[in-house]
N, C-alpha and C. Protein backbone atom coordinates (compact mmCIF):
# COMPACT_ATOMS: atom_id res chain seq x y z
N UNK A 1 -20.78 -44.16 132.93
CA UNK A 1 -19.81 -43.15 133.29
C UNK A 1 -19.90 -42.79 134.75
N UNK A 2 -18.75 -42.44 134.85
CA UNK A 2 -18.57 -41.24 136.96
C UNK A 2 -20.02 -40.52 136.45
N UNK A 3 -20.58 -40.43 137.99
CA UNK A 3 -21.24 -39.81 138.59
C UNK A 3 -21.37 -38.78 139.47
N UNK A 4 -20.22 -37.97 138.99
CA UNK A 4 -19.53 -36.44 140.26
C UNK A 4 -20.52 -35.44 140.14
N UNK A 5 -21.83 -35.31 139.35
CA UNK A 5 -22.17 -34.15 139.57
C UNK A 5 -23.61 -34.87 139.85
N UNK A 6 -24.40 -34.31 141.13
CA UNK A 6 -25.56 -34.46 141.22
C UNK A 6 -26.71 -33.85 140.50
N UNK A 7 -25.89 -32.64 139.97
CA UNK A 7 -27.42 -31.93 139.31
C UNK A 7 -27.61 -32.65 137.99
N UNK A 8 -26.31 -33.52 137.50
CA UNK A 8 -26.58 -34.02 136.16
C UNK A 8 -26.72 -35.72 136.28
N UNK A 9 -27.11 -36.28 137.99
CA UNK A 9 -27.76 -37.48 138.21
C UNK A 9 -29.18 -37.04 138.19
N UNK A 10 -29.28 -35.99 138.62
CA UNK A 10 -30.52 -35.35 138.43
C UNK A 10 -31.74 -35.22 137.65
N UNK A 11 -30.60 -34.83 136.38
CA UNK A 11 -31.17 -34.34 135.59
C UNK A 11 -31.66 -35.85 134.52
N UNK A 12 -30.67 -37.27 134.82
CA UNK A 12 -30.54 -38.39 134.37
C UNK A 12 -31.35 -39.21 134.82
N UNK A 13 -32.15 -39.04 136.17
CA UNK A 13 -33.44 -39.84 136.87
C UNK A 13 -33.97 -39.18 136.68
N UNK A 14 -34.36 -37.64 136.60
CA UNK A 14 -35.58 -37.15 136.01
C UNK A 14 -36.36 -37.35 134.64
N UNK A 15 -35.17 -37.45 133.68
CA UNK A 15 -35.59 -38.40 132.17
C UNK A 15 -35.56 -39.72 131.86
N UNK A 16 -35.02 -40.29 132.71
CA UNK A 16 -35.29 -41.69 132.80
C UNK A 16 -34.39 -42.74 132.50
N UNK A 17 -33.33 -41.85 132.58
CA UNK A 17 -31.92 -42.94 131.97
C UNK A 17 -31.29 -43.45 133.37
N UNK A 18 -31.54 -43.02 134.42
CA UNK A 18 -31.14 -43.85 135.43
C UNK A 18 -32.02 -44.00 136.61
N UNK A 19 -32.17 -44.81 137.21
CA UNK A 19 -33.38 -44.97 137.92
C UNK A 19 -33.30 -44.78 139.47
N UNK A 20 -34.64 -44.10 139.98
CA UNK A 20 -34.65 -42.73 141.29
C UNK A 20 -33.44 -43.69 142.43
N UNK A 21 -33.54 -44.66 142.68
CA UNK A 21 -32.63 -45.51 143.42
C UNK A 21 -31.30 -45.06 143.49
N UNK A 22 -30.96 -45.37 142.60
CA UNK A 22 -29.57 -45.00 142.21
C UNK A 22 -29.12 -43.89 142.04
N UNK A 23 -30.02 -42.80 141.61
CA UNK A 23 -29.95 -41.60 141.85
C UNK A 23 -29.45 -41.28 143.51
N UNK A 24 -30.97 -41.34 144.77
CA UNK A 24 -30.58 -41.50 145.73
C UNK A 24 -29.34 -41.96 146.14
N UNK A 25 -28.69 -43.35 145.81
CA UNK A 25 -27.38 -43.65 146.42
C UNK A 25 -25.93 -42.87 145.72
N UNK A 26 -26.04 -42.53 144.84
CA UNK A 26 -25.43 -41.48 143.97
C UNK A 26 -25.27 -40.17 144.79
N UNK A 27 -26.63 -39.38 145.25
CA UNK A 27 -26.48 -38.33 146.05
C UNK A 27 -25.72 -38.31 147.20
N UNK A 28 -25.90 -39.57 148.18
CA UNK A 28 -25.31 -39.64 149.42
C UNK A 28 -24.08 -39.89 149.23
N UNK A 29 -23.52 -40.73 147.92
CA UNK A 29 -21.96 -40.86 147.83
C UNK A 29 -21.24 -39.72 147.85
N UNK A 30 -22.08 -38.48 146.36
CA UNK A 30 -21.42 -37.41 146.17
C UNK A 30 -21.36 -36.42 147.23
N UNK A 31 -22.36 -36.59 148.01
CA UNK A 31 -21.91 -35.27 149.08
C UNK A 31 -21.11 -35.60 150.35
N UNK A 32 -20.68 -37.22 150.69
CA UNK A 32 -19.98 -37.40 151.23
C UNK A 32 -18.45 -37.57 150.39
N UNK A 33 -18.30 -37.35 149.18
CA UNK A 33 -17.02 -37.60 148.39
C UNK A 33 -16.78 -35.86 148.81
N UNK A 34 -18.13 -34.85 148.67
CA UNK A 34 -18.10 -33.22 148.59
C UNK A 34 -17.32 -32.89 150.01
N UNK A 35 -17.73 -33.34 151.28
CA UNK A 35 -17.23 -33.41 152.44
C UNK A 35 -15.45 -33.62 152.66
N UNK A 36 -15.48 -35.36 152.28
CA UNK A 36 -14.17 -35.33 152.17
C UNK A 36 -12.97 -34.69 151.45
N UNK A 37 -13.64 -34.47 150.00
CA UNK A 37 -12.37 -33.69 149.43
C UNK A 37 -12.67 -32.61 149.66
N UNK A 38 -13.04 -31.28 150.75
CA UNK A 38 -13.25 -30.15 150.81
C UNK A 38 -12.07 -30.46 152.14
N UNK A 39 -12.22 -31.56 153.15
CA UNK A 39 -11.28 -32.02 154.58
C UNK A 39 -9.78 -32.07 153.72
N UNK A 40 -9.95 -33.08 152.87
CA UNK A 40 -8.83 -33.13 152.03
C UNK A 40 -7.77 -31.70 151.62
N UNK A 41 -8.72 -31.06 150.83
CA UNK A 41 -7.76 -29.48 151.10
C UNK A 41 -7.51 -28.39 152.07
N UNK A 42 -8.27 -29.09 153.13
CA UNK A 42 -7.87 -28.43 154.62
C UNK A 42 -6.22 -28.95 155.11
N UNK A 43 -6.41 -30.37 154.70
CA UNK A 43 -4.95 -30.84 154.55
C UNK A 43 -3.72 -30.11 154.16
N UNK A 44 -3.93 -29.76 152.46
CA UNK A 44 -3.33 -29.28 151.88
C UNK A 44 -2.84 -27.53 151.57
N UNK A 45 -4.24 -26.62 151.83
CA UNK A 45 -4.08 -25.62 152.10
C UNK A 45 -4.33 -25.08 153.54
N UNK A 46 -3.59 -25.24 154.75
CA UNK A 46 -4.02 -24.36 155.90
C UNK A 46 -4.53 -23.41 156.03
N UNK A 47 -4.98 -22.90 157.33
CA UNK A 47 -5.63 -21.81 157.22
C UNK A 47 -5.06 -20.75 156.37
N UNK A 48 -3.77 -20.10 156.99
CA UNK A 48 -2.83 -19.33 156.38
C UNK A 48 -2.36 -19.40 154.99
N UNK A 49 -2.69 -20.44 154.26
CA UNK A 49 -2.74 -20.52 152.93
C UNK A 49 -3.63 -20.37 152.16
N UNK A 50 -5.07 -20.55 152.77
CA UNK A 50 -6.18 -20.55 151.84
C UNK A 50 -6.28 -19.44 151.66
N UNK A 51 -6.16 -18.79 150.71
CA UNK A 51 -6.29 -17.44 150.12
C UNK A 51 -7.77 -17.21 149.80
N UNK A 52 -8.17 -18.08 149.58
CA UNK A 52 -9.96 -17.49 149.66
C UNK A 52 -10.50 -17.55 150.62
N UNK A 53 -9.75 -17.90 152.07
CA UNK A 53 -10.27 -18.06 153.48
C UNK A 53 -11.84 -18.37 153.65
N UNK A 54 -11.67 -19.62 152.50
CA UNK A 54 -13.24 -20.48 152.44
C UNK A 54 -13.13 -21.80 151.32
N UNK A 55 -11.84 -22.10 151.24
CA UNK A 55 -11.78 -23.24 150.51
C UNK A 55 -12.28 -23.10 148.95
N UNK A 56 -12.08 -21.76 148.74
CA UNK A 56 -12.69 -21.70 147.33
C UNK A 56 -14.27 -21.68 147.54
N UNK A 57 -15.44 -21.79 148.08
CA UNK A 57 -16.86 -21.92 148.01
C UNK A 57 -17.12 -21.04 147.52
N UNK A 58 -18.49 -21.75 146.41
CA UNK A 58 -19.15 -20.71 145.79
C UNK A 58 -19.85 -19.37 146.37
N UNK A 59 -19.48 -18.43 145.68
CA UNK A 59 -20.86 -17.38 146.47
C UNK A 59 -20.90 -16.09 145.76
N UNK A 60 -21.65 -15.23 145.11
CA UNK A 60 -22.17 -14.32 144.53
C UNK A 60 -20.47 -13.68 144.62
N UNK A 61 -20.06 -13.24 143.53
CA UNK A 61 -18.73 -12.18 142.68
C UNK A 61 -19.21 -10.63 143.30
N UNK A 62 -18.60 -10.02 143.48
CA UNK A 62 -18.14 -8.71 143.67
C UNK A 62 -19.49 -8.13 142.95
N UNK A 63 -20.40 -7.25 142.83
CA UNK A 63 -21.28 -6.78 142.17
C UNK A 63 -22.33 -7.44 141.09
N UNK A 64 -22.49 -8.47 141.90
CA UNK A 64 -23.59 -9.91 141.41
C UNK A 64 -24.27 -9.57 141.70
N UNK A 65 -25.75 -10.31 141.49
CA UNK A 65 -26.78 -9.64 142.63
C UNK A 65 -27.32 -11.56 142.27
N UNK A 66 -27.68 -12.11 143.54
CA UNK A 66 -28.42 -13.14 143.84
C UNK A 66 -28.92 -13.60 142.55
N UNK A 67 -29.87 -12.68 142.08
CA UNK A 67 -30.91 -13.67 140.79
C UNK A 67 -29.84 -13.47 139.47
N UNK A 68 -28.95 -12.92 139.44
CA UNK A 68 -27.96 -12.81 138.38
C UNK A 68 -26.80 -14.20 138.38
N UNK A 69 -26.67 -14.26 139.46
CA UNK A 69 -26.06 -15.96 140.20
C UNK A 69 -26.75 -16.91 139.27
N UNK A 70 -27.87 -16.65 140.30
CA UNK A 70 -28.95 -18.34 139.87
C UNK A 70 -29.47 -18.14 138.47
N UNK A 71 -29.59 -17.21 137.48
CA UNK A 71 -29.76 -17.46 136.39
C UNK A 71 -28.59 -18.05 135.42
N UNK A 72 -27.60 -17.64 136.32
CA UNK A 72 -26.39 -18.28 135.27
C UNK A 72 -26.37 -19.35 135.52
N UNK A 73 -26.69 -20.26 137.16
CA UNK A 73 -26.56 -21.14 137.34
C UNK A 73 -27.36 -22.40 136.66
N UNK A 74 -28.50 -21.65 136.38
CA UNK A 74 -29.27 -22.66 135.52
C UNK A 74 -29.17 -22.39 134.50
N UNK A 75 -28.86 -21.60 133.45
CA UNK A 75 -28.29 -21.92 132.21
C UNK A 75 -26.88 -22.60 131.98
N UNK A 76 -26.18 -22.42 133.09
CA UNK A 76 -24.74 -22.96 132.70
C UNK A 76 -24.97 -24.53 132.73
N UNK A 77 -25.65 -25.01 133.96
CA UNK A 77 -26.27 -26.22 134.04
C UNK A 77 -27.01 -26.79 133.19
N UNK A 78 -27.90 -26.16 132.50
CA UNK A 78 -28.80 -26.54 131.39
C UNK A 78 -27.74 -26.71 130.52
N UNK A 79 -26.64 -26.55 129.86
CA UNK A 79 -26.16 -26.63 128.83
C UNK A 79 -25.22 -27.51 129.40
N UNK A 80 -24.51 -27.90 130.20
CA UNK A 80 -24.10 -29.14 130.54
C UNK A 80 -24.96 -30.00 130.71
N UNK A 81 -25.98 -30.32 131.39
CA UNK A 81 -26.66 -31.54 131.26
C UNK A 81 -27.26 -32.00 129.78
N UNK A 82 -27.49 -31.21 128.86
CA UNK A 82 -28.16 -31.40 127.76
C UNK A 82 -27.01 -31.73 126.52
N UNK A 83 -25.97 -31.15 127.13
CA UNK A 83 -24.63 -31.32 126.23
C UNK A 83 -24.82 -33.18 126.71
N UNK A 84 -24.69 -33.68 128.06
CA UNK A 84 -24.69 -35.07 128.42
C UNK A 84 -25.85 -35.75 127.46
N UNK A 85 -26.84 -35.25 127.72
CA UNK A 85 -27.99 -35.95 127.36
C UNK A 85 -27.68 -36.12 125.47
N UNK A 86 -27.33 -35.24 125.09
CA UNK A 86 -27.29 -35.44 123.42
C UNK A 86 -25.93 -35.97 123.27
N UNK A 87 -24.85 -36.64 123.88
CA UNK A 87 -23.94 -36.63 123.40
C UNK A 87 -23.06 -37.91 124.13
N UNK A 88 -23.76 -38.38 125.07
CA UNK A 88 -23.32 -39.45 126.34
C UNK A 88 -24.73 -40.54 126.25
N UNK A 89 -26.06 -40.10 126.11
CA UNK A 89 -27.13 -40.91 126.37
C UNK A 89 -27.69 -40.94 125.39
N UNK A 90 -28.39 -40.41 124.26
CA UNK A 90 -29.03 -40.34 123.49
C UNK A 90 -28.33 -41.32 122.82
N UNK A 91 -28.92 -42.56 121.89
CA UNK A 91 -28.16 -43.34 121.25
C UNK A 91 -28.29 -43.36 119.86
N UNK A 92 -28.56 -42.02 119.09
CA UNK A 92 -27.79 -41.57 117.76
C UNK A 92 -26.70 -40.48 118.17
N UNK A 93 -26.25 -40.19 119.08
CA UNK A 93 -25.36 -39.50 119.85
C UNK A 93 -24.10 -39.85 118.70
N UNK A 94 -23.32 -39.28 117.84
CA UNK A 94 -21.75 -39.60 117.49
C UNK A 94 -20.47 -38.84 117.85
N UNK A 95 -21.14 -38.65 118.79
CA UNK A 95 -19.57 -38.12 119.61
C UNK A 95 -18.74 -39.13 119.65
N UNK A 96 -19.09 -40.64 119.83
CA UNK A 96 -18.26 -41.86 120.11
C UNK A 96 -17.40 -41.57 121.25
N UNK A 97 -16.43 -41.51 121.26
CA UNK A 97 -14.96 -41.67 122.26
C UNK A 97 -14.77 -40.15 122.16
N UNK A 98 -15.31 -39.16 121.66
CA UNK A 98 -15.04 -37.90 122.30
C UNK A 98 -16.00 -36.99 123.29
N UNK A 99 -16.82 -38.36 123.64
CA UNK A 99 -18.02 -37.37 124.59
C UNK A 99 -17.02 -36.94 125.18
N UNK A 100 -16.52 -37.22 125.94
CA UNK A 100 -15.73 -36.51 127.28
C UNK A 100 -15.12 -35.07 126.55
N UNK A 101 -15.12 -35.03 125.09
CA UNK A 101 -14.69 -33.73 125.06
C UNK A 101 -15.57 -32.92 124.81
N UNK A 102 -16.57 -32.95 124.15
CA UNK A 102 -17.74 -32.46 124.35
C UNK A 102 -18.26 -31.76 125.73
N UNK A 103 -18.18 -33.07 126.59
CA UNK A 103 -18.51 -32.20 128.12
C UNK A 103 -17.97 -31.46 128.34
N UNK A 104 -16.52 -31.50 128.07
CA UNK A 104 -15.37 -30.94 129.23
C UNK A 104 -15.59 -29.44 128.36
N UNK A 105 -15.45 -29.06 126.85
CA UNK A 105 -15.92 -27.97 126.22
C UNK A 105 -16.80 -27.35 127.41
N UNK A 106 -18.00 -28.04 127.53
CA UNK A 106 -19.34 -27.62 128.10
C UNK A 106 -18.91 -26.64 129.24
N UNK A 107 -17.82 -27.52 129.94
CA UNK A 107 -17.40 -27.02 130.98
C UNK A 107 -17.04 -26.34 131.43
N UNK A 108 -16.02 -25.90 130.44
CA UNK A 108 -14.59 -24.82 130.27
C UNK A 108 -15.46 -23.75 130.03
N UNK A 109 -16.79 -23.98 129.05
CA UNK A 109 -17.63 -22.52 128.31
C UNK A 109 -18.13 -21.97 129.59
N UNK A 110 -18.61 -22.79 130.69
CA UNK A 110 -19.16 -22.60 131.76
C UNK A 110 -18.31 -21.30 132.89
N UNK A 111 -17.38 -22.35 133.09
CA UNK A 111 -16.14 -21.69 134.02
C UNK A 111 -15.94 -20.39 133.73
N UNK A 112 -15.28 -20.11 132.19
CA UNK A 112 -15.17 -18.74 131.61
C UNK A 112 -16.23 -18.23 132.02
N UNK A 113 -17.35 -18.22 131.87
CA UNK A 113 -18.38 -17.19 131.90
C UNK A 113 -18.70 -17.11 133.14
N UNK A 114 -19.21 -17.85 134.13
CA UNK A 114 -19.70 -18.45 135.18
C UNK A 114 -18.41 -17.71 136.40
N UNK A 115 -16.85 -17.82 136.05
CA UNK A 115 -15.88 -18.03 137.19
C UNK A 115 -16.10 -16.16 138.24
N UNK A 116 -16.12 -15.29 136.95
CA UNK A 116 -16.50 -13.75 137.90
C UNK A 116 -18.13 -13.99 138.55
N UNK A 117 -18.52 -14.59 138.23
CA UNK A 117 -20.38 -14.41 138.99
C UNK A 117 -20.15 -15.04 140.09
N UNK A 118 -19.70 -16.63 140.28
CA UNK A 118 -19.92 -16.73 140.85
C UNK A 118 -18.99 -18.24 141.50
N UNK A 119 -17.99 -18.21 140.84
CA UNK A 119 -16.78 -18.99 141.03
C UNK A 119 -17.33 -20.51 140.05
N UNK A 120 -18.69 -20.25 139.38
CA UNK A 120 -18.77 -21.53 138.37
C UNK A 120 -18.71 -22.84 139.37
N UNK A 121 -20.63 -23.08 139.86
CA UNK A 121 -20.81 -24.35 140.53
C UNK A 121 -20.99 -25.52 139.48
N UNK A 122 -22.16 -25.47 139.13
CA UNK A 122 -22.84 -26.31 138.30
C UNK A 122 -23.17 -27.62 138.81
N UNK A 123 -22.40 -27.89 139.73
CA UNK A 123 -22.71 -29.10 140.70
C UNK A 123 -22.52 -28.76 141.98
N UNK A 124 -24.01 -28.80 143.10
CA UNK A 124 -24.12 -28.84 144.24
C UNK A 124 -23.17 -29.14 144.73
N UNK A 125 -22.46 -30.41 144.94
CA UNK A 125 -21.45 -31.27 145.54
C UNK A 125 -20.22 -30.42 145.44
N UNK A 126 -19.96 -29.82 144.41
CA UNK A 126 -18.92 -28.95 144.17
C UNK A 126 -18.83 -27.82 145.52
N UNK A 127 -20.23 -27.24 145.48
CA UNK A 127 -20.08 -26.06 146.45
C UNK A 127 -20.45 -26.53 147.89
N UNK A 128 -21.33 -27.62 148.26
CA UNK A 128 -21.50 -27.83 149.83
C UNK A 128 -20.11 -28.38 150.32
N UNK A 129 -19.47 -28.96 150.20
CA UNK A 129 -18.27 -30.08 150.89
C UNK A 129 -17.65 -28.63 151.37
N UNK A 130 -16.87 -27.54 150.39
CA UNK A 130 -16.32 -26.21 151.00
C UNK A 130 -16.79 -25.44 151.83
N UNK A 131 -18.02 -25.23 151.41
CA UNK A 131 -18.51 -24.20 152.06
C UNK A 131 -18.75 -24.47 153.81
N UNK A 132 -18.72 -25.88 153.75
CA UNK A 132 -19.37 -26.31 154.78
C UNK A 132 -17.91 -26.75 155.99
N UNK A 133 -17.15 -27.49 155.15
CA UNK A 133 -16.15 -27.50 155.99
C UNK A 133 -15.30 -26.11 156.56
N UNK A 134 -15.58 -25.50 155.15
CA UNK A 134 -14.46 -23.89 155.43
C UNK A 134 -15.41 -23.34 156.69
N UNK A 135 -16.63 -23.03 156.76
CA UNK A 135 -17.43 -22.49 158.11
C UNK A 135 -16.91 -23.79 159.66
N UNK A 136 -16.81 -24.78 159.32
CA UNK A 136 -16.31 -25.48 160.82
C UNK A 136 -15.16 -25.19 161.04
N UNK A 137 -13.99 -25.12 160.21
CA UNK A 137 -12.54 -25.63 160.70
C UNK A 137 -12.36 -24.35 161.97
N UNK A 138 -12.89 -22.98 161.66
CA UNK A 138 -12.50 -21.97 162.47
C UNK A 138 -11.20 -21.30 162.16
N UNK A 139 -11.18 -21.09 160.80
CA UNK A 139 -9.93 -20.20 160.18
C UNK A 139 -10.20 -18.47 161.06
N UNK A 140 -9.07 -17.93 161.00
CA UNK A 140 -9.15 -16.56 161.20
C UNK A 140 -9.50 -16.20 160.51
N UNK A 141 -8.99 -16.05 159.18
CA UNK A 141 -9.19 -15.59 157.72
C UNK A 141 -10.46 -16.14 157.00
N UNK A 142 -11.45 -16.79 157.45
CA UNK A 142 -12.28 -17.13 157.28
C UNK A 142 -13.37 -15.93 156.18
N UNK A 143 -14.07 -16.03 155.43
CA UNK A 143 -14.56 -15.46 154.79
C UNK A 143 -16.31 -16.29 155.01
N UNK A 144 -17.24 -15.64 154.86
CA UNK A 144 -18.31 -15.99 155.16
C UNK A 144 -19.19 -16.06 154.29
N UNK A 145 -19.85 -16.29 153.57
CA UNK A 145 -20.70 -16.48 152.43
C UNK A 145 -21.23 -17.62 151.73
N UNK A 146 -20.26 -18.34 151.82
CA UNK A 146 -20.72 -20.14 151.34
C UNK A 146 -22.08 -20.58 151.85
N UNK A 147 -22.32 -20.74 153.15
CA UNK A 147 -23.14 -21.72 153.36
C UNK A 147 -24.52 -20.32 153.03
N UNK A 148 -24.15 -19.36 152.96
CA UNK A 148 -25.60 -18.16 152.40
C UNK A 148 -25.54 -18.50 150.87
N UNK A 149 -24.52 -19.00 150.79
CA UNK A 149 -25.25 -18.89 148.92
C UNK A 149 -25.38 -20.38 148.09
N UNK A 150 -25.48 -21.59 149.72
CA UNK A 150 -25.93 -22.92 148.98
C UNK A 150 -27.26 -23.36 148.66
N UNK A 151 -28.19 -21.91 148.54
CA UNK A 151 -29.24 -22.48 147.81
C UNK A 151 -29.39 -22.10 146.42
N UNK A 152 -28.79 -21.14 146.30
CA UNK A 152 -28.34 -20.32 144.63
C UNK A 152 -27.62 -21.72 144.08
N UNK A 153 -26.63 -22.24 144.86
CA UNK A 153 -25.91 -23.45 144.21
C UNK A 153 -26.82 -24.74 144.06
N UNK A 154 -27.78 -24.91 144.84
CA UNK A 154 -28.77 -26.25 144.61
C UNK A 154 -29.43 -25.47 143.73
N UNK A 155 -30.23 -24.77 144.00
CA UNK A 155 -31.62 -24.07 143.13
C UNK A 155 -31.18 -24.41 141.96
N UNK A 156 -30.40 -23.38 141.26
CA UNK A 156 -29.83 -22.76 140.00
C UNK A 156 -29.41 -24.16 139.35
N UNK A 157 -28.44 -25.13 139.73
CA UNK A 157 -28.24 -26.51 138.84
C UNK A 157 -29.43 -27.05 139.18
N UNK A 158 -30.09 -27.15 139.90
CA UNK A 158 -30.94 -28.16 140.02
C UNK A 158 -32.08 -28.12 138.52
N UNK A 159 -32.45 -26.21 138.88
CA UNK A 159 -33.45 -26.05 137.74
C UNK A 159 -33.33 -25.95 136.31
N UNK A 160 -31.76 -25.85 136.16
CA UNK A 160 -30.80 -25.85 134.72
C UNK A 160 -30.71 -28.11 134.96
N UNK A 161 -30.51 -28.64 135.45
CA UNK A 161 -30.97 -30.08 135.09
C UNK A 161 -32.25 -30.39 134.83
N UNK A 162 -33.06 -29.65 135.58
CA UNK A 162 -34.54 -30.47 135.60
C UNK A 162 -35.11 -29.56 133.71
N UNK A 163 -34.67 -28.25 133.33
CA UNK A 163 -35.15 -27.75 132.08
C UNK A 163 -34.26 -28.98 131.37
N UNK A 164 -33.10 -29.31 131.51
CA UNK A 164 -32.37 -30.00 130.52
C UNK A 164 -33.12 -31.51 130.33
N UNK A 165 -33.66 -31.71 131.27
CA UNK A 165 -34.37 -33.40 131.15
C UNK A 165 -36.03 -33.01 130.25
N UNK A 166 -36.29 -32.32 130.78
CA UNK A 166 -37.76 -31.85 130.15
C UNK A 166 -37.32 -31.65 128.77
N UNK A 167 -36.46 -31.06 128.44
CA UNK A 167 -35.97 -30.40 126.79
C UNK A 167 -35.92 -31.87 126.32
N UNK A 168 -34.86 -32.50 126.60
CA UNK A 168 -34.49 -33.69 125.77
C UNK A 168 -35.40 -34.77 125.67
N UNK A 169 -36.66 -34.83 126.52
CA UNK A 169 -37.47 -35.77 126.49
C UNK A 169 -38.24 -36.20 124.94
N UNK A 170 -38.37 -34.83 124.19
CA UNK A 170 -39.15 -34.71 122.90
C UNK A 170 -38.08 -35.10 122.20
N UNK A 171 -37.04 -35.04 122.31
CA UNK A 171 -35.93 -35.11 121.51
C UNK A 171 -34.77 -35.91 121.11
N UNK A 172 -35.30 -36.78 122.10
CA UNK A 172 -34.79 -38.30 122.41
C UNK A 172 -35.28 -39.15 121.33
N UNK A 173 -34.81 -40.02 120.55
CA UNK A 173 -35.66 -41.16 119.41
C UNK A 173 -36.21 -42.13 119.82
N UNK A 174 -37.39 -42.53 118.95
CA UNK A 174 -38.26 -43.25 119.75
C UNK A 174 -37.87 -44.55 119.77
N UNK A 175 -37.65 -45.22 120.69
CA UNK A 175 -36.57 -46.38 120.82
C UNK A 175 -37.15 -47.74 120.20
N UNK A 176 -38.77 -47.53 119.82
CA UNK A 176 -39.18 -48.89 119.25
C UNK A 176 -38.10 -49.04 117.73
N UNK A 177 -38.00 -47.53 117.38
CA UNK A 177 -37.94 -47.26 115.71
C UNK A 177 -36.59 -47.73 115.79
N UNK A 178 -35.66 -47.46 116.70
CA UNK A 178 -34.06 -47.93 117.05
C UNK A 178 -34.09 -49.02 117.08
N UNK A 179 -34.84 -49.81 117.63
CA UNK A 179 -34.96 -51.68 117.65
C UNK A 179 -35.31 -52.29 116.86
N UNK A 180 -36.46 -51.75 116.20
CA UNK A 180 -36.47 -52.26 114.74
C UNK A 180 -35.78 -51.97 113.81
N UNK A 181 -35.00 -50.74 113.74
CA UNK A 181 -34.09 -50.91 112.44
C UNK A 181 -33.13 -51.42 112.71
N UNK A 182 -32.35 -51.68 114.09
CA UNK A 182 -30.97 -52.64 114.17
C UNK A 182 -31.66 -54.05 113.46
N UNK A 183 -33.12 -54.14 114.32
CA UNK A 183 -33.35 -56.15 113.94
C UNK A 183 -33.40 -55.71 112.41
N UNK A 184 -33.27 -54.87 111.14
CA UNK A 184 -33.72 -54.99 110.09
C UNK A 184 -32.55 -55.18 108.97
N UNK A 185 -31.52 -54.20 109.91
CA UNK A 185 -30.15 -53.77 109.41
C UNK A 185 -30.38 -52.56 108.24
N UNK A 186 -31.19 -52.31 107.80
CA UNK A 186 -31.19 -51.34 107.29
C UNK A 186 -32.73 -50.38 106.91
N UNK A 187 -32.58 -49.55 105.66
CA UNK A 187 -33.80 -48.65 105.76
C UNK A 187 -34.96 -49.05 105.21
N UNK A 188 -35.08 -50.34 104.44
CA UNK A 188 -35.82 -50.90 103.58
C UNK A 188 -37.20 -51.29 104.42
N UNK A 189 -36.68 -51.77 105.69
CA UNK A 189 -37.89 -52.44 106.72
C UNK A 189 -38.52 -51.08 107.05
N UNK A 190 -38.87 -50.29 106.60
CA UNK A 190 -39.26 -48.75 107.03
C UNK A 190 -40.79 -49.29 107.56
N UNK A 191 -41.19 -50.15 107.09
CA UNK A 191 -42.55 -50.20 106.71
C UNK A 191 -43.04 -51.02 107.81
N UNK A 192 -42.35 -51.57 108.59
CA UNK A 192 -42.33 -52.26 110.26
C UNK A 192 -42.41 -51.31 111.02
N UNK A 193 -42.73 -49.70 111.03
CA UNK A 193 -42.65 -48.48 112.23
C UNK A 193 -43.01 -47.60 111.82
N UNK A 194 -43.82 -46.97 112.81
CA UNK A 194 -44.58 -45.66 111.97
C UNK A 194 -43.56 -44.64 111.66
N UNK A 195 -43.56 -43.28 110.98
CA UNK A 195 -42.39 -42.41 110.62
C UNK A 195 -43.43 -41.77 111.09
């Protein structure tokens, strides 16, 4: 599958389903994809249009307080990456052809809850490309807060991926027992794997 969110490549080389390499080249894609499509809606919304006079960037809601941010941020994250991990990787997973709705659920549960705290990051990449371009372009209307609240946006997914890889590690099946019962075809060979 796409790879748009770093905290949930993250969270996918930290348990072992994709390996630190690729992780790395994964990161540098996404925050240069974060860059461009943040330039991209400089395109599209001008200064005088951006009504959040910051490209939308994440940053603490109206009567948030910092650790109220980053706790949502890592639970909202924890439950997307672990929604991935049981439902995209794990291979008794039967979501089949509806993971993607599964996630996108994950997502939407996120947004709702997440959108007054704190505009709902969950992925780094999401909040640096804005925050970062909206502080260069030199809007009037400029609003200031993004690049103060991109460590709430790394921290918070990062540590809601890294609990989600640790969780699923115990919880993952043990893949000898998966290989031997495909070579067996069924439950009878029980006696080829420990239970």
């Amino acid at each position: 599958g796409g790879h748009l969110n770093c905290a949930v490549t993250f969270s996918l080389v930290l348990g072992g389903a994709v390996p630190w390499y690729q992780g790395l080249f994964n990161f540098i894609a996404q925050m240069l994809g974060s860059i461009l499509g943040a330039v991209i809606l400089c395109g599209i919304f001008p200064c005088d249009a951006d009504l959040t006079g910051s490209l939308a960037s994440n940053m603490p809601g109206e009567g948030y307080a910092e650790w109220r941010v980053l706790i949502g941020e890592i639970f909202g994250t924890f439950m997307l990456c672990f929604t991935v991990w049981e439902c995209a990787v794990t291979p008794v997973g039967t979501c089949g052809k509806n993971v993607c709705l599964a996630i996108g659920a994950a997502v939407f549960v996120n947004v709702l809850i997440l959108l007054p705290v704190d505009g709902c990051s969950l992925n780094p990449n999401r909040s640096f490309g804005p925050a970062l371009v909206s502080a260069l372009r030199g809007c009037d209307n400029y609003v200031s807060g993004g690049l103060e609240a991109l460590w709430m946006m790394f921290l918070g997914p990062l540590l809601g991926a890294a609990a989600a890889a640790g969780l699923q590690w115990p919880l993952q099946p043990n893949k000898e027992v998966f290989e031997t019962t495909a070579e067996c075809g069924s439950r009878s060979c029980s006696e080829h794997f420990d239970s």
